[in-house]
C-alpha atoms as a PDB file:
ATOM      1  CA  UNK A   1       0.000   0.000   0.000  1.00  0.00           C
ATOM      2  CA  UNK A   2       1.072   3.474  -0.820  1.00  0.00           C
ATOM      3  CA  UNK A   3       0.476   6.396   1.335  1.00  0.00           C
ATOM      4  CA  UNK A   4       1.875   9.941   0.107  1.00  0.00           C
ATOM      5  CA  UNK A   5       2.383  12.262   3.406  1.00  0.00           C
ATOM      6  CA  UNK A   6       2.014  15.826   3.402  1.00  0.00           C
ATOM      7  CA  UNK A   7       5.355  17.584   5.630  1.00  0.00           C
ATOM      8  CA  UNK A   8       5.038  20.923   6.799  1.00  0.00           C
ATOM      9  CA  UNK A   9       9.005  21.230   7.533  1.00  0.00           C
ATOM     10  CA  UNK A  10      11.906  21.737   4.904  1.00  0.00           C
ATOM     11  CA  UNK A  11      14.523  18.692   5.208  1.00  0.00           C
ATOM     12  CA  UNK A  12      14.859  15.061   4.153  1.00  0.00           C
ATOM     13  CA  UNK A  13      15.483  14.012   7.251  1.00  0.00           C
ATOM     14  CA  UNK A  14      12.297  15.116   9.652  1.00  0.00           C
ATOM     15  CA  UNK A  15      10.702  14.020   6.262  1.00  0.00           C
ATOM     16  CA  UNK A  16      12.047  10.198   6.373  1.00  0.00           C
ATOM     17  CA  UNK A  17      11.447  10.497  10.457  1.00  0.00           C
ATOM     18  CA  UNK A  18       7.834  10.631   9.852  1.00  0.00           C
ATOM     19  CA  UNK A  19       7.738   8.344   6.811  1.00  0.00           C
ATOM     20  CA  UNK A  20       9.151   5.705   9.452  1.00  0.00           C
ATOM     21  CA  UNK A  21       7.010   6.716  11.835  1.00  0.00           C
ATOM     22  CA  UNK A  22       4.164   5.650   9.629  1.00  0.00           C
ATOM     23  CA  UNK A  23       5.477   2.632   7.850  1.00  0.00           C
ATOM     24  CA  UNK A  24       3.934  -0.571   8.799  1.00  0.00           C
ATOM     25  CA  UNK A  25       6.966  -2.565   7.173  1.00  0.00           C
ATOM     26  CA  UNK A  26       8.948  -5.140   8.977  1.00  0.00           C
ATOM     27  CA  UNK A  27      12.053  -3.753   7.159  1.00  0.00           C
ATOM     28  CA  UNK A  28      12.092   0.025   5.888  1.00  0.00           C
ATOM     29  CA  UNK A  29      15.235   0.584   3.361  1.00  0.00           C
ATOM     30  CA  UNK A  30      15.022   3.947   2.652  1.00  0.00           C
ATOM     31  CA  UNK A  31      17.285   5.053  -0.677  1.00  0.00           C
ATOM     32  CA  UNK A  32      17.787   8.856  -2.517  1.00  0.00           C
ATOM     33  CA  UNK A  33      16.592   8.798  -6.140  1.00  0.00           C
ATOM     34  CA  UNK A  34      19.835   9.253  -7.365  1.00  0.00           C
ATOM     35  CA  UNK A  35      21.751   6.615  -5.741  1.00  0.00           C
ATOM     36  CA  UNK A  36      22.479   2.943  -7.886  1.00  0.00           C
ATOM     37  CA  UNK A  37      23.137   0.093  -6.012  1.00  0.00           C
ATOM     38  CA  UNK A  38      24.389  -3.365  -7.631  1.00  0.00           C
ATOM     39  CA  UNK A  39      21.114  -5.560  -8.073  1.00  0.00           C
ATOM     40  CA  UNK A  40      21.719  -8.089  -5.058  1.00  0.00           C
ATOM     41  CA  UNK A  41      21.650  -5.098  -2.250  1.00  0.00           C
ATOM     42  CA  UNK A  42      18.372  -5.323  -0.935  1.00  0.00           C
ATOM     43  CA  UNK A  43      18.300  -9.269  -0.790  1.00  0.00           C
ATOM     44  CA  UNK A  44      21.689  -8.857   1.240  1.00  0.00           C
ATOM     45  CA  UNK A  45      20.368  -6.431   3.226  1.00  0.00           C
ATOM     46  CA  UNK A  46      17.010  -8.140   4.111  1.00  0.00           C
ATOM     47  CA  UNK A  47      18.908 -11.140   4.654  1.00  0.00           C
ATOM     48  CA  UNK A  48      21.457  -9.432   7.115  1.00  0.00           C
ATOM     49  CA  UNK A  49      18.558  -7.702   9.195  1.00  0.00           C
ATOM     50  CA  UNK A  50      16.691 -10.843   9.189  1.00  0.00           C
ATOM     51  CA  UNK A  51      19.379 -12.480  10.826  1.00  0.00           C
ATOM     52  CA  UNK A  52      19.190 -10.366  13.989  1.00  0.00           C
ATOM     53  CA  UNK A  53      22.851  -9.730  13.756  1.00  0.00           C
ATOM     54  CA  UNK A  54      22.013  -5.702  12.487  1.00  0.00           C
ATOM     55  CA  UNK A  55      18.790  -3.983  12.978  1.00  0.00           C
ATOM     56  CA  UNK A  56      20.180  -0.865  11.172  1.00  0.00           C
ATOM     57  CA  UNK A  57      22.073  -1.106   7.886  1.00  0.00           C
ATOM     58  CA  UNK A  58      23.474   2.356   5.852  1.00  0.00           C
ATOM     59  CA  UNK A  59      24.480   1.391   2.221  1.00  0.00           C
ATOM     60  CA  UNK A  60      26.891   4.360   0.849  1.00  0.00           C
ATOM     61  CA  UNK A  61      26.247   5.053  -2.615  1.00  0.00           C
ATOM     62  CA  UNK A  62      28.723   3.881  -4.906  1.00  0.00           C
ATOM     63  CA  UNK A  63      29.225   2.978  -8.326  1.00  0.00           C
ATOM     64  CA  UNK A  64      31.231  -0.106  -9.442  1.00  0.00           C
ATOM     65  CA  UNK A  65      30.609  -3.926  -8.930  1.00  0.00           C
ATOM     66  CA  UNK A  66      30.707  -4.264  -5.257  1.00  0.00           C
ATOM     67  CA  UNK A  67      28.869  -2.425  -1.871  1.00  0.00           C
ATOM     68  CA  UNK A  68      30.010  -1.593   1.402  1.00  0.00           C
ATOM     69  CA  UNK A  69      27.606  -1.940   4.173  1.00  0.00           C
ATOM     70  CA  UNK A  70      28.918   0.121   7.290  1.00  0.00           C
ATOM     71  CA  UNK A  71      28.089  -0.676  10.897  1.00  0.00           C
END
């Protein structure tokens, strides 16, 4: 389902804040429209959240054949 939030305040951030404040997901990856990820990054990273060993995972954008996942 699809839900399109109106934000009174300027900023990404307080804007992603309330979009995870109303998300009813399990797991929220949240991405900018810009960034390009190699096509196996959000099985890794639903598989490494799903694991319990992370419950927060930042991807840096990057070009190129491989991802870093920081911690």
């Amino acid at each position: 389902m699809q839900k399109i939030l109106d934000v009174a305040r300027p900023g990404v951030g307080y804007a992603t804040y309330l979009g995870v404040n109303e998300s009813r997901g399990e797991i929220i990856i949240r991405t900018d429209a810009d960034a390009v990820f190699p096509k196996d990054i959000i099985p890794f990273i639903v598989a490494m959240l799903r694991s319990r060993d992370k419950l927060v995972a930042h991807v840096g954008h990057i070009c190129g054949g491989g991802f870093i996942v920081y911690e």
